[in-house]
N, C-alpha and C. Protein backbone atom coordinates (compact mmCIF):
# COMPACT_ATOMS: atom_id res chain seq x y z
N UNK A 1 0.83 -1.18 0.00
CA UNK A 1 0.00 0.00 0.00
C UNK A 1 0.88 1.25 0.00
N UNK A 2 0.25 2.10 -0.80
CA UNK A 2 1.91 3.61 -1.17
C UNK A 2 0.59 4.00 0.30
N UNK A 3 1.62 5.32 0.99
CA UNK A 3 1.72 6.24 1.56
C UNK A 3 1.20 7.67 1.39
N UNK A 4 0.83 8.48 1.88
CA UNK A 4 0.58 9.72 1.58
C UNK A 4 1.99 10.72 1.30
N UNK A 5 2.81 10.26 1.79
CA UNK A 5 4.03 10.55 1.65
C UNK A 5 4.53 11.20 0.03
N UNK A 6 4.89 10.37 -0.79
CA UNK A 6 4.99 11.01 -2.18
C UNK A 6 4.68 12.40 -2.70
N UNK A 7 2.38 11.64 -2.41
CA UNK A 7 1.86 12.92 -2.83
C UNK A 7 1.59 14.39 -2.25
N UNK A 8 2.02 14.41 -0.75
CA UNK A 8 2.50 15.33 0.17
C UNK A 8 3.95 15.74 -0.50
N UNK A 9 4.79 15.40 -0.44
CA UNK A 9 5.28 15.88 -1.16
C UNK A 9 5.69 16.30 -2.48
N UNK A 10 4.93 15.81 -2.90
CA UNK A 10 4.83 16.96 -4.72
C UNK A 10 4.34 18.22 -4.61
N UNK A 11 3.37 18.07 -3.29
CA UNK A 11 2.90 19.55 -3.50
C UNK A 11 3.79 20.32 -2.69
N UNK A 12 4.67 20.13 -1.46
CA UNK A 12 5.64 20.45 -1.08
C UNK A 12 6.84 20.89 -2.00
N UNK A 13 7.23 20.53 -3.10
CA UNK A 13 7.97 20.65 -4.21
C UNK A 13 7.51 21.78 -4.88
N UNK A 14 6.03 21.43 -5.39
CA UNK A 14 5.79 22.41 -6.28
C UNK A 14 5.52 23.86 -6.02
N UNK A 15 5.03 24.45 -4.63
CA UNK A 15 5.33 25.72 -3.62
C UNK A 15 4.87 26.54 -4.53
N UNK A 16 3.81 26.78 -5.37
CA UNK A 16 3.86 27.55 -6.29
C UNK A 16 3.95 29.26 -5.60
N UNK A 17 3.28 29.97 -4.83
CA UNK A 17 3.22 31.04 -4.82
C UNK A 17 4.26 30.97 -3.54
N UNK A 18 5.26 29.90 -2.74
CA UNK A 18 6.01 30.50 -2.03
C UNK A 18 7.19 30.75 -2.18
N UNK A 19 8.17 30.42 -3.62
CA UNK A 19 9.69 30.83 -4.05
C UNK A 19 9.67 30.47 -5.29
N UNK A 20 10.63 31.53 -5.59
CA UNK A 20 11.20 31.02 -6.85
C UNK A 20 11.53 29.76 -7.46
N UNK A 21 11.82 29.11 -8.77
CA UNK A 21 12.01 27.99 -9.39
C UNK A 21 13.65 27.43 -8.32
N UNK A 22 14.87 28.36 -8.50
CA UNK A 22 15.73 28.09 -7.76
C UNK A 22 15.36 27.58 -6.44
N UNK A 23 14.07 28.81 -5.79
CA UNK A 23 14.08 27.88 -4.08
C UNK A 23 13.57 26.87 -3.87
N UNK A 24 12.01 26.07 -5.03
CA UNK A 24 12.12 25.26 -4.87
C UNK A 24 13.04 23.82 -4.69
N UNK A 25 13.77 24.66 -5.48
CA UNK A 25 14.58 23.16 -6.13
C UNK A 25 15.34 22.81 -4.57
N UNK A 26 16.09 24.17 -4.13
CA UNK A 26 16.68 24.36 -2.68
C UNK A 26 15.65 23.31 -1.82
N UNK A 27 14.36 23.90 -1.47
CA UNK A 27 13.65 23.46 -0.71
C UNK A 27 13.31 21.85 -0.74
N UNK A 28 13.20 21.38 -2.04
CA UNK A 28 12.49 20.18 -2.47
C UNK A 28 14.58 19.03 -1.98
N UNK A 29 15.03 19.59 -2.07
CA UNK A 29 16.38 19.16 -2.26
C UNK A 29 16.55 18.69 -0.60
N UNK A 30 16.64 20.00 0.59
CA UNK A 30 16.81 20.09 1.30
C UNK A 30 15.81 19.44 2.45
N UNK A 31 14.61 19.78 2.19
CA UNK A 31 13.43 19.60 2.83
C UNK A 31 12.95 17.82 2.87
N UNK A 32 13.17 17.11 1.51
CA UNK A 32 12.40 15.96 1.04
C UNK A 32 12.44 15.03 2.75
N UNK A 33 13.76 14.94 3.13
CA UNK A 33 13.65 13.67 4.62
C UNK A 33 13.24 14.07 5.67
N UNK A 34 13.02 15.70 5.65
CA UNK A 34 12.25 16.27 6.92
C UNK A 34 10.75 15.82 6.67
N UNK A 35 10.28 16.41 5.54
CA UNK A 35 8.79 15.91 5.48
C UNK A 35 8.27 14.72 5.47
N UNK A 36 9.15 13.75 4.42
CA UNK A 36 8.59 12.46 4.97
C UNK A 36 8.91 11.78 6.14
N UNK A 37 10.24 12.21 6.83
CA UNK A 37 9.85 12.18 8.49
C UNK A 37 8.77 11.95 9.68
N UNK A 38 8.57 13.63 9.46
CA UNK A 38 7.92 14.76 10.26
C UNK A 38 5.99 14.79 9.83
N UNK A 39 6.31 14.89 7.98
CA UNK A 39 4.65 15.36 8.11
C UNK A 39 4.21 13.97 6.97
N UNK A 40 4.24 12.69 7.49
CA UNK A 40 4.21 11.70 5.73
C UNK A 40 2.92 11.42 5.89
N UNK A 41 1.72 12.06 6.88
CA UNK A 41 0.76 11.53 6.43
C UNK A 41 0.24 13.21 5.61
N UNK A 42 0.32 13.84 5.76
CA UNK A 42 0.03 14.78 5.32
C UNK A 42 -0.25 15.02 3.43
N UNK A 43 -1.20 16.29 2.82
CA UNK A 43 -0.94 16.22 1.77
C UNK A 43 -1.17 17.59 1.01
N UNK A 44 -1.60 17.99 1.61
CA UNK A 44 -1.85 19.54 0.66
C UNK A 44 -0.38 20.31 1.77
N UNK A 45 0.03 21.56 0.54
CA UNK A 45 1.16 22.34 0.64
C UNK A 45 0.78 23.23 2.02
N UNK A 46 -0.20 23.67 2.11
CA UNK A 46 -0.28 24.27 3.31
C UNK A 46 0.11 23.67 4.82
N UNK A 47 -0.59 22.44 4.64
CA UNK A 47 -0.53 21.39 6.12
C UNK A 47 0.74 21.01 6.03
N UNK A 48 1.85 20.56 4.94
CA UNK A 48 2.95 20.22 4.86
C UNK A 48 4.15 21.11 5.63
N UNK A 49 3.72 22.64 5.43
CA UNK A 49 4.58 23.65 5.37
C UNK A 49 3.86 24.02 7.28
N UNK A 50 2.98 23.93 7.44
CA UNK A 50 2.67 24.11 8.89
C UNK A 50 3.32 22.63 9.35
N UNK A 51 3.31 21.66 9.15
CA UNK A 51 3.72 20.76 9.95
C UNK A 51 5.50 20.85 9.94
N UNK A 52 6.06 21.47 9.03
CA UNK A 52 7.52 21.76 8.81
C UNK A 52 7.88 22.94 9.42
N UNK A 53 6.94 24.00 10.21
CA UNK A 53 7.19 24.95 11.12
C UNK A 53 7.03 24.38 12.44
N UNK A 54 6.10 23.50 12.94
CA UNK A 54 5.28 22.65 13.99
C UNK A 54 6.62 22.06 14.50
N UNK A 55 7.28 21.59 13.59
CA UNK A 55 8.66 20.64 13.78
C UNK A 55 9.90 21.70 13.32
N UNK A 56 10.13 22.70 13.46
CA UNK A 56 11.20 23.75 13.18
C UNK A 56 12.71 23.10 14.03
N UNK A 57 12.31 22.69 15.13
CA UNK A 57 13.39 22.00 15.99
C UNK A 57 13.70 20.76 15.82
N UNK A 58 12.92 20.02 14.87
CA UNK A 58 13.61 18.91 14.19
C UNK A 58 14.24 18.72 13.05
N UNK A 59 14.13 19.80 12.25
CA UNK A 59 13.79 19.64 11.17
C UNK A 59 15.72 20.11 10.35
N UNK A 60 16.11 19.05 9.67
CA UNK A 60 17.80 19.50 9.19
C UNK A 60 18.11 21.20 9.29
N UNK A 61 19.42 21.33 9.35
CA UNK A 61 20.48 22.63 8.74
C UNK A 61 19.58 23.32 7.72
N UNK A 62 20.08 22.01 6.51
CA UNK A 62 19.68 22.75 5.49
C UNK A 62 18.70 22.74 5.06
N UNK A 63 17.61 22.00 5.52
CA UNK A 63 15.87 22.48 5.48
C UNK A 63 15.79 23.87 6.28
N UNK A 64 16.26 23.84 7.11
CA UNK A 64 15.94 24.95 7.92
C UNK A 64 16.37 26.41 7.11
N UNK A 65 17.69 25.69 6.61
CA UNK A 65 18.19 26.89 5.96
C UNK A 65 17.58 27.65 4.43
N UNK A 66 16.90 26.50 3.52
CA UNK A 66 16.25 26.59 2.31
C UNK A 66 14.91 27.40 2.87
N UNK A 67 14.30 26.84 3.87
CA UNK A 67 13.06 27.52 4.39
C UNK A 67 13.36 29.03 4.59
N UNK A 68 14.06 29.75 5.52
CA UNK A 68 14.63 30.82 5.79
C UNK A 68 14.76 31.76 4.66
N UNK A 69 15.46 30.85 4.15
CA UNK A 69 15.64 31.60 2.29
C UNK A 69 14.21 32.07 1.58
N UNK A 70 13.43 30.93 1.30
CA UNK A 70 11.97 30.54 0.97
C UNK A 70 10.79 31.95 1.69
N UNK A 71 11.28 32.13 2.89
CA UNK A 71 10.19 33.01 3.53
C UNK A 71 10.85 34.27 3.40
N UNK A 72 11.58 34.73 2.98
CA UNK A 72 12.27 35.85 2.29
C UNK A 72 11.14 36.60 1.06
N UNK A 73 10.07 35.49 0.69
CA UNK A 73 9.39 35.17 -0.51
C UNK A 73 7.95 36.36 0.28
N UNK A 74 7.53 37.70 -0.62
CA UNK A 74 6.32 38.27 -0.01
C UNK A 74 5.22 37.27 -0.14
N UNK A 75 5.39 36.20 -1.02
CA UNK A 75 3.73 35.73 -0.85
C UNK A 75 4.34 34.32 0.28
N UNK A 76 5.38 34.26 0.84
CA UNK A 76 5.42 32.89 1.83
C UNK A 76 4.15 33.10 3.21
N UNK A 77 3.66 31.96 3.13
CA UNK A 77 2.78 31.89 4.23
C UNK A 77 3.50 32.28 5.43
N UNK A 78 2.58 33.11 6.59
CA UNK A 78 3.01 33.37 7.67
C UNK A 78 3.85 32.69 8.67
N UNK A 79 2.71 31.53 8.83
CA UNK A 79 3.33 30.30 9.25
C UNK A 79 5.26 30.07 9.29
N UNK A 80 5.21 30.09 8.18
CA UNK A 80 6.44 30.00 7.42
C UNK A 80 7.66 31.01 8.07
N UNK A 81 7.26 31.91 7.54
CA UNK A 81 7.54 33.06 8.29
C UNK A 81 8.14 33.47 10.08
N UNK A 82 7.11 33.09 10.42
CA UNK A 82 7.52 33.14 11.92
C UNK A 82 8.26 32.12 12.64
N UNK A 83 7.97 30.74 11.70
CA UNK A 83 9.11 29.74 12.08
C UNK A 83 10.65 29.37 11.42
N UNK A 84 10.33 30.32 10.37
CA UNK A 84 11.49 30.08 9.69
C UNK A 84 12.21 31.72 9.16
N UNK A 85 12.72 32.39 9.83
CA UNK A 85 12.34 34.12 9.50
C UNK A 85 13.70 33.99 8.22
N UNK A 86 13.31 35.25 7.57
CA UNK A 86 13.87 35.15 5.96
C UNK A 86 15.80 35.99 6.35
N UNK A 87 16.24 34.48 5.85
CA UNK A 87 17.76 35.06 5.97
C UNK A 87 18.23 34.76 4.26
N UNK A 88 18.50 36.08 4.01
CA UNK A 88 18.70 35.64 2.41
C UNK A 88 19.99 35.30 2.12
């Protein structure tokens, strides 16, 4: 039986209104073993990205660090934002 995992993360990947093509790639690169970790039952981009702030203290360097970057982004969700503040 597949997982929710995958399709949680495609939409995690695809981030449309929260970074650029580069930050995805950062994010999707950096992020992929935190989320299926942390959020694998999960599946829409919003709940993914709250459950990847929810877990900010677990979550790798360089997830942490792609995120940071990512919320640099004016349309990044708040969420985002306050757990991950924008270091460009």
């Amino acid at each position: 039986m597949k997982t929710a995992a995958p399709i949680g993360l495609a939409v995690l990947i695809s981030l449309p209104s929260l970074a650029t093509a580069d930050e995805r790639a950062a994010v999707r690169e950096a992020c992929k073993a935190d989320a299926q970790a942390n959020c694998s039952v999960l599946m829409s981009r919003s709940k993914i990205i709250a459950c990847l702030a929810e877990n900010a203290d677990k979550v790798s360097n360089g997830c942490a660090s792609a995120l940071k970057v990512a919320s640099c982004n004016a349309k990044a969700p708040d969420v985002l934002k306050a757990a991950f503040p924008c270091t460009p």
